[in-house]
C-alpha atoms as a PDB file:
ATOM      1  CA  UNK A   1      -6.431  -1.461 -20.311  1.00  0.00           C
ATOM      2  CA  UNK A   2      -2.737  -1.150 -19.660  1.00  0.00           C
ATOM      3  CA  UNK A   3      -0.339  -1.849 -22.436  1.00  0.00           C
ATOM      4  CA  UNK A   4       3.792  -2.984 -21.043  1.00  0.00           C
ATOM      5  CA  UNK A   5       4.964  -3.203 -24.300  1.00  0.00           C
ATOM      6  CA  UNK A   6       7.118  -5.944 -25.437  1.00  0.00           C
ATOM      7  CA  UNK A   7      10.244  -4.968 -23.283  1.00  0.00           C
ATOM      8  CA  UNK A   8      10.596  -7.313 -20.196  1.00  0.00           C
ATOM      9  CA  UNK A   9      11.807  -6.161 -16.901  1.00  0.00           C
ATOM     10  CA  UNK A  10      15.497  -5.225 -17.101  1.00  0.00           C
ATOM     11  CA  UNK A  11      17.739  -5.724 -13.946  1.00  0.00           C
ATOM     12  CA  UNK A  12      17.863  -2.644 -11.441  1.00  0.00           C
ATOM     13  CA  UNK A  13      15.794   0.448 -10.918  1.00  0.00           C
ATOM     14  CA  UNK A  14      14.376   2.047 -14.576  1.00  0.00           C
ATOM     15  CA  UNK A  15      11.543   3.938 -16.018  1.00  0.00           C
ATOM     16  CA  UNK A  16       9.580   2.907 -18.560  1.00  0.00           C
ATOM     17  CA  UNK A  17       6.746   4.399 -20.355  1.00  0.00           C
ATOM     18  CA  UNK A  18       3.344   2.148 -20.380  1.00  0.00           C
ATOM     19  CA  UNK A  19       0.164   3.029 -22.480  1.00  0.00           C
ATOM     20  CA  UNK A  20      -3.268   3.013 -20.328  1.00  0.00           C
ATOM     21  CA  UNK A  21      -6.370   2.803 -22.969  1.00  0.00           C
ATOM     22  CA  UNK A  22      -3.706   4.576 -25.088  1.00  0.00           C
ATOM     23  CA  UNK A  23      -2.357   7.231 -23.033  1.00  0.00           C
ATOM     24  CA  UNK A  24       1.100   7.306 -22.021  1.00  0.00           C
ATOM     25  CA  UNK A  25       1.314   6.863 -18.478  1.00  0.00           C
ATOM     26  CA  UNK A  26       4.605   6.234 -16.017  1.00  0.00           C
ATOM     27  CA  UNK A  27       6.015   3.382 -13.974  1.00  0.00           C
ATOM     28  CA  UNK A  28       9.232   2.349 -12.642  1.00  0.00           C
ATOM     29  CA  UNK A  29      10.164  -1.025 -12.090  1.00  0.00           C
ATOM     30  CA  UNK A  30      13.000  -3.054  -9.937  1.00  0.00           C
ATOM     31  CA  UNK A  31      13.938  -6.081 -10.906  1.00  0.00           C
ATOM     32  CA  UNK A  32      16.688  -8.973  -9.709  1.00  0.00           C
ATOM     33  CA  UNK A  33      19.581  -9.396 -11.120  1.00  0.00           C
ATOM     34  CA  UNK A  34      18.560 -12.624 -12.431  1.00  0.00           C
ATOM     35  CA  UNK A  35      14.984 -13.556 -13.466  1.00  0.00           C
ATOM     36  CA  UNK A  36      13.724 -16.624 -12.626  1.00  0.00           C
ATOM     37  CA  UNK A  37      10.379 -18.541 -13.793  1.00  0.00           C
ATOM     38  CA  UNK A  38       8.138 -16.593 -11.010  1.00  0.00           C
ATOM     39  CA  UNK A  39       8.906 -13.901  -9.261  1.00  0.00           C
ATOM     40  CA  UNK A  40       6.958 -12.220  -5.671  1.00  0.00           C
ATOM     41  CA  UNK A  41       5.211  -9.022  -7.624  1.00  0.00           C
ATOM     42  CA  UNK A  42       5.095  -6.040  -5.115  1.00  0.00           C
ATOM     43  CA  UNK A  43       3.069  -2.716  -6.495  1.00  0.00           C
ATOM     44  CA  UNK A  44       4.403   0.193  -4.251  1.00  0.00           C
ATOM     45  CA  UNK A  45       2.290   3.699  -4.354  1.00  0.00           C
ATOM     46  CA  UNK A  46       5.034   6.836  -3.621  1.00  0.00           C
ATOM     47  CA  UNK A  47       3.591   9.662  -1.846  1.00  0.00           C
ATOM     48  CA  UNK A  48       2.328  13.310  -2.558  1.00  0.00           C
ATOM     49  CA  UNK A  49       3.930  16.432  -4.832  1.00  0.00           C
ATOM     50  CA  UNK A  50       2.801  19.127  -2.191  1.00  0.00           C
ATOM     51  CA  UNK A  51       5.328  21.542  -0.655  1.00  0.00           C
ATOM     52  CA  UNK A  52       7.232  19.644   2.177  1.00  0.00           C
ATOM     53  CA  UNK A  53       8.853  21.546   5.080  1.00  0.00           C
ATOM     54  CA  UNK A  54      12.757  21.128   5.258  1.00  0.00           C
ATOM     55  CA  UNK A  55      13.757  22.930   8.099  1.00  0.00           C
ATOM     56  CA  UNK A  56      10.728  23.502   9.771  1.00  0.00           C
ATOM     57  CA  UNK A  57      10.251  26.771   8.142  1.00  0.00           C
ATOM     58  CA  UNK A  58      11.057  26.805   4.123  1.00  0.00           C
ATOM     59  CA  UNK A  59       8.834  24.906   1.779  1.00  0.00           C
ATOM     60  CA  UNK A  60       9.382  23.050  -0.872  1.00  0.00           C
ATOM     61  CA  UNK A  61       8.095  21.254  -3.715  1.00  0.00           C
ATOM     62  CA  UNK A  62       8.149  17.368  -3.583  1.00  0.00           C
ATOM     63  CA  UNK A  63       8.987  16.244  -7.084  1.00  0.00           C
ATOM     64  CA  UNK A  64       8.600  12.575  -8.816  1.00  0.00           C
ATOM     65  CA  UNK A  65      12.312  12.565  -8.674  1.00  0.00           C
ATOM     66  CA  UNK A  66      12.271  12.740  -4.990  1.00  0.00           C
ATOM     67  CA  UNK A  67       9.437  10.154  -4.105  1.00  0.00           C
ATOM     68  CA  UNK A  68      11.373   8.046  -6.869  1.00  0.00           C
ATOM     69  CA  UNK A  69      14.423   7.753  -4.862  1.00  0.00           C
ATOM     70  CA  UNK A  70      12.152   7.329  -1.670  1.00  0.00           C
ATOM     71  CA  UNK A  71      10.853   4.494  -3.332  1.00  0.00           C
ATOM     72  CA  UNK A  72      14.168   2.967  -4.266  1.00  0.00           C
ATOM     73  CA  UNK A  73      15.840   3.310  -1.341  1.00  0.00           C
ATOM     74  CA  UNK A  74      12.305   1.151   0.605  1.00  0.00           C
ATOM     75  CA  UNK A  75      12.520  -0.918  -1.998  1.00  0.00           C
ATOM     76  CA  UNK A  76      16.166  -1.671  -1.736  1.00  0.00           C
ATOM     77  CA  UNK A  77      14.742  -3.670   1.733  1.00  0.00           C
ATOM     78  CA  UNK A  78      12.620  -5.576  -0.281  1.00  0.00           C
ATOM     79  CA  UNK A  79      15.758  -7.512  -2.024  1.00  0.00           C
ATOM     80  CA  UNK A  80      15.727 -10.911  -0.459  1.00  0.00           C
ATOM     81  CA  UNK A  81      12.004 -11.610  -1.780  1.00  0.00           C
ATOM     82  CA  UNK A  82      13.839 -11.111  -4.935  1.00  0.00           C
ATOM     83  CA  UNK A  83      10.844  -9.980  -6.327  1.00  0.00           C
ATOM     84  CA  UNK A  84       9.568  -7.379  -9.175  1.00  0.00           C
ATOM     85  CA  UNK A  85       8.185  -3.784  -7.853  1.00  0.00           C
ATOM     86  CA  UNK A  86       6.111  -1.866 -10.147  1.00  0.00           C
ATOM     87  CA  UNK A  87       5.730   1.626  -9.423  1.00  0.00           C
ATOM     88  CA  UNK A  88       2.903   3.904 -11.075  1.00  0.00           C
ATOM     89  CA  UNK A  89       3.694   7.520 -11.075  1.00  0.00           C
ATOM     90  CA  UNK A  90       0.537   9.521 -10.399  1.00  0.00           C
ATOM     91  CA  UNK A  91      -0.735  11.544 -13.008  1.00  0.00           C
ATOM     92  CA  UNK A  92      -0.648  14.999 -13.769  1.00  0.00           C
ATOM     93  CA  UNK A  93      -2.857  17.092 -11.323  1.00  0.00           C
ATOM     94  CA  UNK A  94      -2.904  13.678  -8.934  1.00  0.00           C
ATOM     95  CA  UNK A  95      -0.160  14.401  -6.700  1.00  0.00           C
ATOM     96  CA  UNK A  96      -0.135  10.559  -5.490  1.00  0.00           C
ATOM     97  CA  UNK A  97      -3.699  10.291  -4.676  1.00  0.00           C
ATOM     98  CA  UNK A  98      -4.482   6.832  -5.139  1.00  0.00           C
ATOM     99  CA  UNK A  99      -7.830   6.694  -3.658  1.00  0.00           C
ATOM    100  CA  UNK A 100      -9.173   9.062  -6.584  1.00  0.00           C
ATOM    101  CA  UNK A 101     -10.790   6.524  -9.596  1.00  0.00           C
ATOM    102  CA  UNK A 102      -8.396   7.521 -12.610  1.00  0.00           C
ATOM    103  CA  UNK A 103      -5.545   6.892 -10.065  1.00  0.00           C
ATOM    104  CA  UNK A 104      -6.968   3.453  -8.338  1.00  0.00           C
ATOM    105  CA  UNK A 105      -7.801   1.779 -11.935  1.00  0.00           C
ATOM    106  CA  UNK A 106      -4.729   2.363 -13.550  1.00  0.00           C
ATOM    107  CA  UNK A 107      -2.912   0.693 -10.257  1.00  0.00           C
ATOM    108  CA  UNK A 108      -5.490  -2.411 -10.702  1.00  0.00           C
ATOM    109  CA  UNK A 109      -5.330  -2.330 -14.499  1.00  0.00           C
ATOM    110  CA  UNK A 110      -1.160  -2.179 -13.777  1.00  0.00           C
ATOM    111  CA  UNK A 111      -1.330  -4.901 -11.183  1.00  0.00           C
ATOM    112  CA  UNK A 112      -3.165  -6.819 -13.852  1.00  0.00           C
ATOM    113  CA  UNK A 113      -1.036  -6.780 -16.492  1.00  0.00           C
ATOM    114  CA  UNK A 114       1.849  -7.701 -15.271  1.00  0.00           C
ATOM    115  CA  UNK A 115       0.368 -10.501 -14.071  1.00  0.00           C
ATOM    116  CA  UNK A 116      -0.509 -11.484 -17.170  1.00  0.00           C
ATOM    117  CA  UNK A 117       2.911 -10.526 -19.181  1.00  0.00           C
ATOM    118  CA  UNK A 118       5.824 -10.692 -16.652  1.00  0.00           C
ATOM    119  CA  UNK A 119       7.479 -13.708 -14.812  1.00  0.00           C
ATOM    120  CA  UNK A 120       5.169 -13.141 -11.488  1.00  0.00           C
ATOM    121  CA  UNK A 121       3.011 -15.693  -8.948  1.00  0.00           C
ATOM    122  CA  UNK A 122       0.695 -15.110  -6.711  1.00  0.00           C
ATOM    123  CA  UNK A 123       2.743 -13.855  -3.968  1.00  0.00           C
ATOM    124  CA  UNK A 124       1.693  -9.961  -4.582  1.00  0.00           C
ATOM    125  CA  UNK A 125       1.308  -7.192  -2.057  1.00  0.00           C
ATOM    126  CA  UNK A 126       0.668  -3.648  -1.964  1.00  0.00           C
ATOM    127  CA  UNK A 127       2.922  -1.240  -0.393  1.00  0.00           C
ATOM    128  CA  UNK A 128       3.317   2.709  -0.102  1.00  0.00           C
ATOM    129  CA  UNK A 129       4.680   5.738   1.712  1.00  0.00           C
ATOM    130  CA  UNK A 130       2.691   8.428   3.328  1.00  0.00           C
ATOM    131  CA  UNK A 131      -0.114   9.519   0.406  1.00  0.00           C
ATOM    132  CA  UNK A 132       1.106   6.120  -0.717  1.00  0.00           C
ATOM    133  CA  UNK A 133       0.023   4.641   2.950  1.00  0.00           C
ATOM    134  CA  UNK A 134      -3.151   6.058   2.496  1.00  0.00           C
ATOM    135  CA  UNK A 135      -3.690   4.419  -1.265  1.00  0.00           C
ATOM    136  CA  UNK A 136      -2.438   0.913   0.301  1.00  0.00           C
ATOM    137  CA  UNK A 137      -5.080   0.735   2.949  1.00  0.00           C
ATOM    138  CA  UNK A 138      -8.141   1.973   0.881  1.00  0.00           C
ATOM    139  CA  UNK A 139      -6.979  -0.292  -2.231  1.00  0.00           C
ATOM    140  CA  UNK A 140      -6.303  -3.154  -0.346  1.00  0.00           C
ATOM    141  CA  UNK A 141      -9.889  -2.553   1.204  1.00  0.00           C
ATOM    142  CA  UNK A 142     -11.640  -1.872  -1.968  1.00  0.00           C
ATOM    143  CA  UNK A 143      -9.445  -4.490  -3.992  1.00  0.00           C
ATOM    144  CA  UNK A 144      -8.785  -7.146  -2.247  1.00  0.00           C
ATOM    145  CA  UNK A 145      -8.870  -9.771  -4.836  1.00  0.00           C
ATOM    146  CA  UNK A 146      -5.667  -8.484  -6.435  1.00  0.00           C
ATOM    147  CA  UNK A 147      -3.657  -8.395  -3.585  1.00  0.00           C
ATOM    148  CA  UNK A 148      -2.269 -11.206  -0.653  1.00  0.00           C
ATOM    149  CA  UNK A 149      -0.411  -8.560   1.265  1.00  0.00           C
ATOM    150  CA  UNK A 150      -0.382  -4.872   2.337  1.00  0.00           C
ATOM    151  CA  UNK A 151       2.362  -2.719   3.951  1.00  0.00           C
ATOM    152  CA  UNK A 152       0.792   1.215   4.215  1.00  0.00           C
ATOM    153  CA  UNK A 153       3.775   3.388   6.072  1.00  0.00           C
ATOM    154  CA  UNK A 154       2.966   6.591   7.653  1.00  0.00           C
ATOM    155  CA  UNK A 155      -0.639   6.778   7.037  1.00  0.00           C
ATOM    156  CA  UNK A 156      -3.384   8.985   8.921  1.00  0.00           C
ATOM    157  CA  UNK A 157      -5.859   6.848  11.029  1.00  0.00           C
ATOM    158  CA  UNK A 158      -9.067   7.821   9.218  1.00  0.00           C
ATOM    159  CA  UNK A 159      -8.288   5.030   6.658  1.00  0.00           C
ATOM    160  CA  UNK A 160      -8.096   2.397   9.095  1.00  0.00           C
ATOM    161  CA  UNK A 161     -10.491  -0.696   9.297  1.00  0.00           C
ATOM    162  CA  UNK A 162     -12.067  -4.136   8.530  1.00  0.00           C
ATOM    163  CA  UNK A 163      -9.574  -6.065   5.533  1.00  0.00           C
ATOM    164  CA  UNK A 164     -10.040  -8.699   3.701  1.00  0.00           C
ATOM    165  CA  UNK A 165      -6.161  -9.362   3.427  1.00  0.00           C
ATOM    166  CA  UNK A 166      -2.968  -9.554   5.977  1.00  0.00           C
ATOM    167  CA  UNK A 167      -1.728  -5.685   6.723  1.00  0.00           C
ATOM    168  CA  UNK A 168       1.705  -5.011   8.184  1.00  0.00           C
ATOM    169  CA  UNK A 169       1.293  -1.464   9.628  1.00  0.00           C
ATOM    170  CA  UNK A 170       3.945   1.269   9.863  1.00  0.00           C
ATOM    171  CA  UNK A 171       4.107   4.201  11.627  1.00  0.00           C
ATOM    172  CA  UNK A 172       6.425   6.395  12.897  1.00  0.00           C
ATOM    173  CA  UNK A 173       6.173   7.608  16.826  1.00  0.00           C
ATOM    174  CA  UNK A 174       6.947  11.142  15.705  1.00  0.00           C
ATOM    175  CA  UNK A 175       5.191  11.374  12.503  1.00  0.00           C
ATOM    176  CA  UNK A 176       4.882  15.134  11.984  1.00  0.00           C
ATOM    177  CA  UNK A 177       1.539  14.645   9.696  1.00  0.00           C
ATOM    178  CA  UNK A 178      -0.030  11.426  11.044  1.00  0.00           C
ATOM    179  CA  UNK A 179       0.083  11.847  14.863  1.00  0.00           C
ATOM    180  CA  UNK A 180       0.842   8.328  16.493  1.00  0.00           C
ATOM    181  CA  UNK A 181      -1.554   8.007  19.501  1.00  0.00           C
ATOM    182  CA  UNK A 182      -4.774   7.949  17.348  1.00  0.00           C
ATOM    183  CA  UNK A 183      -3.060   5.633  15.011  1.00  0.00           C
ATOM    184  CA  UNK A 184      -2.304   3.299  17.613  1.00  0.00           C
ATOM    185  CA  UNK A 185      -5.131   3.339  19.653  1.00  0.00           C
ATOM    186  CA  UNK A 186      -7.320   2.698  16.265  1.00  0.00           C
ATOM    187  CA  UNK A 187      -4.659   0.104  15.482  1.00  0.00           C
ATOM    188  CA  UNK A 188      -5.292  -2.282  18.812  1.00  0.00           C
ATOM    189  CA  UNK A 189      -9.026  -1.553  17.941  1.00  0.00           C
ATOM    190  CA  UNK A 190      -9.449  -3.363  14.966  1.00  0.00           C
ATOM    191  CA  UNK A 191      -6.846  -6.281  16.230  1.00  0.00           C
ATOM    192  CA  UNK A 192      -8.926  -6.575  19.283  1.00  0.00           C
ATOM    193  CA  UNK A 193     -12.130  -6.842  16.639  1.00  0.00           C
ATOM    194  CA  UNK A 194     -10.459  -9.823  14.663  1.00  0.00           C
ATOM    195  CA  UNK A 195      -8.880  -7.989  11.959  1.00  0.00           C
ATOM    196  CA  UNK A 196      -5.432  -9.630  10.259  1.00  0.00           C
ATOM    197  CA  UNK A 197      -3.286  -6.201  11.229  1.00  0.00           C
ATOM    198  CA  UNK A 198       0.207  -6.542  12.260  1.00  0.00           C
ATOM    199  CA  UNK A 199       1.717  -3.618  13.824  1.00  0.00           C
ATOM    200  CA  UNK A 200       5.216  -2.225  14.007  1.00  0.00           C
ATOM    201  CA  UNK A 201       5.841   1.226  15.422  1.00  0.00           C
ATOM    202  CA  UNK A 202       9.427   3.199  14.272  1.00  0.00           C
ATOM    203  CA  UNK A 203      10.801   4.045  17.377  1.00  0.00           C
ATOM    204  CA  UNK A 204      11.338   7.979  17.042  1.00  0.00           C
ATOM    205  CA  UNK A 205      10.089   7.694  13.459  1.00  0.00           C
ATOM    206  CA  UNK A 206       9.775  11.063  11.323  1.00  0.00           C
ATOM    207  CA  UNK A 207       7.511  11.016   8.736  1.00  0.00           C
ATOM    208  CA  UNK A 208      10.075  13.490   6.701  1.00  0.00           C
ATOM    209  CA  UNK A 209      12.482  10.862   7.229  1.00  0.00           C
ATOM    210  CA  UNK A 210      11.277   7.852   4.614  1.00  0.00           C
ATOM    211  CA  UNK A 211      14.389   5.762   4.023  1.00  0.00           C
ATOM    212  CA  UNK A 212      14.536   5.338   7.983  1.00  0.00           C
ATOM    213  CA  UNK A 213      11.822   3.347   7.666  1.00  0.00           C
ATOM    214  CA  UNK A 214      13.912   0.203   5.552  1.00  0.00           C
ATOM    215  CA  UNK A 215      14.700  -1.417   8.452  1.00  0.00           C
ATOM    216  CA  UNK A 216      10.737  -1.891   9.962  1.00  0.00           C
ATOM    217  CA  UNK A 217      10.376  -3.285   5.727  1.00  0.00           C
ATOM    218  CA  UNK A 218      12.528  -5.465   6.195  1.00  0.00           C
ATOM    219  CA  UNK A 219      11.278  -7.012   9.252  1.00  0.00           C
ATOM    220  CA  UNK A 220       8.133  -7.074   7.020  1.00  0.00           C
ATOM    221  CA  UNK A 221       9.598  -9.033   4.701  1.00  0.00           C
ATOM    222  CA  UNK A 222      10.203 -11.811   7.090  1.00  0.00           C
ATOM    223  CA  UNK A 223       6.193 -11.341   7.631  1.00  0.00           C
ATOM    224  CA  UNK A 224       5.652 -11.720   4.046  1.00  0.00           C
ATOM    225  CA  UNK A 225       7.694 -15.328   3.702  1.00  0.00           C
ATOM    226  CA  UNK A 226       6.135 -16.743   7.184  1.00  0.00           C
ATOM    227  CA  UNK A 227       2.645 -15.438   7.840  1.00  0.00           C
ATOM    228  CA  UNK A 228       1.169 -13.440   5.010  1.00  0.00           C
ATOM    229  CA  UNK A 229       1.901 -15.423   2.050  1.00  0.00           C
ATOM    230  CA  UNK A 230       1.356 -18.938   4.268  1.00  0.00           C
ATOM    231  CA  UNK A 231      -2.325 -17.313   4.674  1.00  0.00           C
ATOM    232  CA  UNK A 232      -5.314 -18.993   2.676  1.00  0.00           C
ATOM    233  CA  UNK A 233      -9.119 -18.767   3.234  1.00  0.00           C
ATOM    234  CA  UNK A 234      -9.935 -19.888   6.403  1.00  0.00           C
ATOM    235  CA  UNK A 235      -6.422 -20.058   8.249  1.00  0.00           C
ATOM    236  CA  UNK A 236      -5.518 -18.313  10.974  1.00  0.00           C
ATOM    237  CA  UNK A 237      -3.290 -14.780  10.928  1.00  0.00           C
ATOM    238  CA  UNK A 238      -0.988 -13.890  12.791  1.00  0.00           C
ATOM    239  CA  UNK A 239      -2.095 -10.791  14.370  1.00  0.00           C
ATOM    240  CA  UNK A 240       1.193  -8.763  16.747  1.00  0.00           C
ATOM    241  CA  UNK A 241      -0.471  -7.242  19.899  1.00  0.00           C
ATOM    242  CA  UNK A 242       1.494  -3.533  19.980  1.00  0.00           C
ATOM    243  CA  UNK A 243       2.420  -4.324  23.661  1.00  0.00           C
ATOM    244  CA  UNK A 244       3.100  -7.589  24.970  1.00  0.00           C
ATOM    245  CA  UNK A 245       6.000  -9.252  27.047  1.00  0.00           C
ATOM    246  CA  UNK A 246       8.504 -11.108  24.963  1.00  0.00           C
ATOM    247  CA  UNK A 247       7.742 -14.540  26.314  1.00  0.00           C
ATOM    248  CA  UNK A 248       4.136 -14.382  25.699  1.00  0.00           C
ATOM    249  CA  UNK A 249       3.670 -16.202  22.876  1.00  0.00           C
ATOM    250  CA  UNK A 250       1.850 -14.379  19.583  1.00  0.00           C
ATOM    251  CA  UNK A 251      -1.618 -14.126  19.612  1.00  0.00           C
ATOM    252  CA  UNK A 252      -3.625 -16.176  16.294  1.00  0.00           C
ATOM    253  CA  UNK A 253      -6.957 -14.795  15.011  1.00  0.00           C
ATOM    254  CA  UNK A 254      -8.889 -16.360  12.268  1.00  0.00           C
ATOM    255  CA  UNK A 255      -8.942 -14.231   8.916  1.00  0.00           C
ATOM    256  CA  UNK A 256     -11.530 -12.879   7.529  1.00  0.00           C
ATOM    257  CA  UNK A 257     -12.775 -14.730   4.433  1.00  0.00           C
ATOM    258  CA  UNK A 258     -11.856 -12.959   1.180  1.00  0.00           C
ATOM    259  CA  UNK A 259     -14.979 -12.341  -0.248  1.00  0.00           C
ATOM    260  CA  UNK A 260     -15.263  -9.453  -3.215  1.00  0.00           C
ATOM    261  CA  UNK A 261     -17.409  -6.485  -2.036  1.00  0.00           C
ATOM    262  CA  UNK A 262     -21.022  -6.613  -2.620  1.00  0.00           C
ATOM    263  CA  UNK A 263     -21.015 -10.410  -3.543  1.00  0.00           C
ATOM    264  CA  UNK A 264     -19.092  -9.682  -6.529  1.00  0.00           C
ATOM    265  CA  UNK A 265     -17.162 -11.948  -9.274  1.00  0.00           C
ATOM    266  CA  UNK A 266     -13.990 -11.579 -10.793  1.00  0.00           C
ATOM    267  CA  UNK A 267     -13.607 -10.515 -14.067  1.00  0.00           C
ATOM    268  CA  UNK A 268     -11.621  -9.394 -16.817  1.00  0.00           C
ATOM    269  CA  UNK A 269     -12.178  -5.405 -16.315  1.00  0.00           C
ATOM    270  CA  UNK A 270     -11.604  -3.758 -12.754  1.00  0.00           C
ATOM    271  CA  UNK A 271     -15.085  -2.255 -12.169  1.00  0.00           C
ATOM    272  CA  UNK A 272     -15.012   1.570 -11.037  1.00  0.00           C
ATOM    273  CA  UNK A 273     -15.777   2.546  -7.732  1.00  0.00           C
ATOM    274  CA  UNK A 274     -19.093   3.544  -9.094  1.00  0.00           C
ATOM    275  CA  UNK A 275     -20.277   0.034  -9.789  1.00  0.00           C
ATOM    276  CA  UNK A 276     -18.891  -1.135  -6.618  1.00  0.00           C
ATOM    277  CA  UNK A 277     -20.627   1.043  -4.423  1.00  0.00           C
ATOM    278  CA  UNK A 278     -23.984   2.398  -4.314  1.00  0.00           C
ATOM    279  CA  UNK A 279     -22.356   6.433  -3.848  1.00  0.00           C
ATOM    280  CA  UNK A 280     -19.084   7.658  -4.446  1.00  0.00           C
ATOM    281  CA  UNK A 281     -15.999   6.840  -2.340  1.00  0.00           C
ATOM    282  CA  UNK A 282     -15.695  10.665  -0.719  1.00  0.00           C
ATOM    283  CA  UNK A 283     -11.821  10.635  -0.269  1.00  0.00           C
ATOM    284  CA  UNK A 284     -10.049  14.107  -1.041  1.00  0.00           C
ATOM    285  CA  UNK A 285      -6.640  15.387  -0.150  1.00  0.00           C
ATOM    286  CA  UNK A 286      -6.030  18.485   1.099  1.00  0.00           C
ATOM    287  CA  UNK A 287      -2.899  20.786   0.653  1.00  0.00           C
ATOM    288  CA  UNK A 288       0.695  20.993   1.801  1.00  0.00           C
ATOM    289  CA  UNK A 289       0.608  19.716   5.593  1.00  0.00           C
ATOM    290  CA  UNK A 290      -1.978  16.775   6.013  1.00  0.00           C
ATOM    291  CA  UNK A 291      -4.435  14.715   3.857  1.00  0.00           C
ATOM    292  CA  UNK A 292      -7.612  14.987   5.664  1.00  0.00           C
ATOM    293  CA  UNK A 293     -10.301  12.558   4.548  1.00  0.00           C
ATOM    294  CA  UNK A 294     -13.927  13.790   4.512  1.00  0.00           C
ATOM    295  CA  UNK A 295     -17.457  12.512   4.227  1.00  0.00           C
ATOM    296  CA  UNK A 296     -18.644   8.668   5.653  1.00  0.00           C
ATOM    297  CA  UNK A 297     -18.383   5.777   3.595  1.00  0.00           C
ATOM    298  CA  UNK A 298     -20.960   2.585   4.624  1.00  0.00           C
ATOM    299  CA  UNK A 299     -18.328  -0.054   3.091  1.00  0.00           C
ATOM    300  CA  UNK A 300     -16.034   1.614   5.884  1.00  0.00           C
ATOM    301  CA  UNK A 301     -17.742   2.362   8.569  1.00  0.00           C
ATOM    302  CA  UNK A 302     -18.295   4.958  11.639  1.00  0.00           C
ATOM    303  CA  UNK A 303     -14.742   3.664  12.547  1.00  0.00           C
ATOM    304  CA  UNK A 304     -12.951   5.953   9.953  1.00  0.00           C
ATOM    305  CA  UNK A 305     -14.495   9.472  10.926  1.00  0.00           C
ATOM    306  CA  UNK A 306     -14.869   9.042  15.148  1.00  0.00           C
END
């Protein structure tokens, strides 16, 4: 269980210190200037602590202070929603990988909570950078209940596939990690299959370049107000073809329902990924260059590992 504390969200960008099942744990929050009744709640996932290349040669630690001004400065994009961000900071030993249990149930335990205590409505999506591209895909996949709306930038293709929710995809054309071509072909895949995936490449994008990337969130902001949030079960989503003339006129494919995996209800504790699946979710990071994600998942499918 995640304790806030009594504070509310203050104005700006601010850490704060939250208590999960009584450890302290983390988070910074943005807020408006002014808060309203409701507010859009957007939980964004930063990205890893391994060594980084700067010049193409020298290595260097990424520190929470860095992928906390990564996060304001996408955040900063996300101002006309007016909305409140919540960001967890991954635990010691984590390094920002969100797909690991401690990690994922203290985002859904976060997510819940401020539901429950802070001036929020049902407009809530999931964003993240890099490591925190890779958390927003499998979370939105494994979680889809808590979530109307994902945005994973700069992501690797292996966590790619069938969503229950509306995904607005980002990826640079010269990510340095993530190589484009297998991202887009893999992309076009699953919109050709049905799936509610909205594509938006960064023209000469550079995955050690983050705060380039504020423009392409804002555009996905626009997709937020008009498509994703409009979305119910059983309407249609709008789903961008990467190529397609300008006249031709965008291409509607009906959603997926949102169903809980496994026939599952609701209910007042997130279950593990241990009681949601029959075997444990096999996703491990690797070190300093490139997460790689290994084993086969059934929930996923052949799709992530071809």
């Amino acid at each position: 269980m995640v304790n806030l504390g009594h504070r509310p969200p203050q104005p700006g960008f601010h850490e704060r210190t939250v208590l999960v099942d009584g450890e302290p744990r983390r988070i910074a929050v943005w807020a408006p200037e002014r808060l309203s009744a409701t507010h859009p709640l957007v939980v964004y996932l930063h990205g890893a602590l391994h060594p980084m290349p700067t010049d193409g040669v020298e290595l260097r630690r990424v520190t929470m202070a860095d992928q906390m001004l990564v996060a304001e400065c996408l955040i900063d994009a996300l101002r006309p929603l007016e909305p409140i961000v919540v960001v967890p900071q991954s635990g010691v030993g984590q390094g920002g990988q969100w797909w690991r249990e401690r990690e994922s149930e203290f985002v859904i335990g976060l997510t819940r909570a401020v539901g429950q205590s802070w001036p929020v409505d049902g407009r809530t999506a999931l964003m993240g950078y890099s490591n925190g591209g890779l958390g927003t895909w499998v979370l939105a996949r494994l979680y889809p209940e808590y979530f109307r709306a994902a945005i994973p930038i700069a992501f690797d293709v292996g966590v790619i596939g069938e969503v229950a929710i509306p995904v607005f995809a980002i990826q640079g054309e010269q990510d340095e990690l993530f190589p484009f071509p297998p991202v887009q072909r893999e992309i076009v895949r699953q919109q050709h299959a049905g799936q509610p995936i909205t594509f938006l490449p960064r023209p000469r994008g550079s995955h050690f370049r983050p705060c380039d990337y504020a423009s392409e969130v804002n555009v996905a902001v626009t997709w937020l107000q008009n498509v994703a949030w409009q979305t119910s079960t059983g309407a249609h989503c709008l789903v961008t073809p990467l190529a397609k003339r300008p006249s031709s006129p965008p291409r509607r494919r009906r959603c997926p329902p949102r169903q809980l995996p496994r026939g599952r209800r609701a209910r007042s504790n997130p279950p593990s990924r241990r009681e949601r699946w029959d075997t444990p979710l096999p996703w491990e990071s690797s070190v300093v260059r490139r997460s790689v994600l290994v084993g086969a998942s059934p929930r996923f499918g052949s799709a992530l590992f071809d």
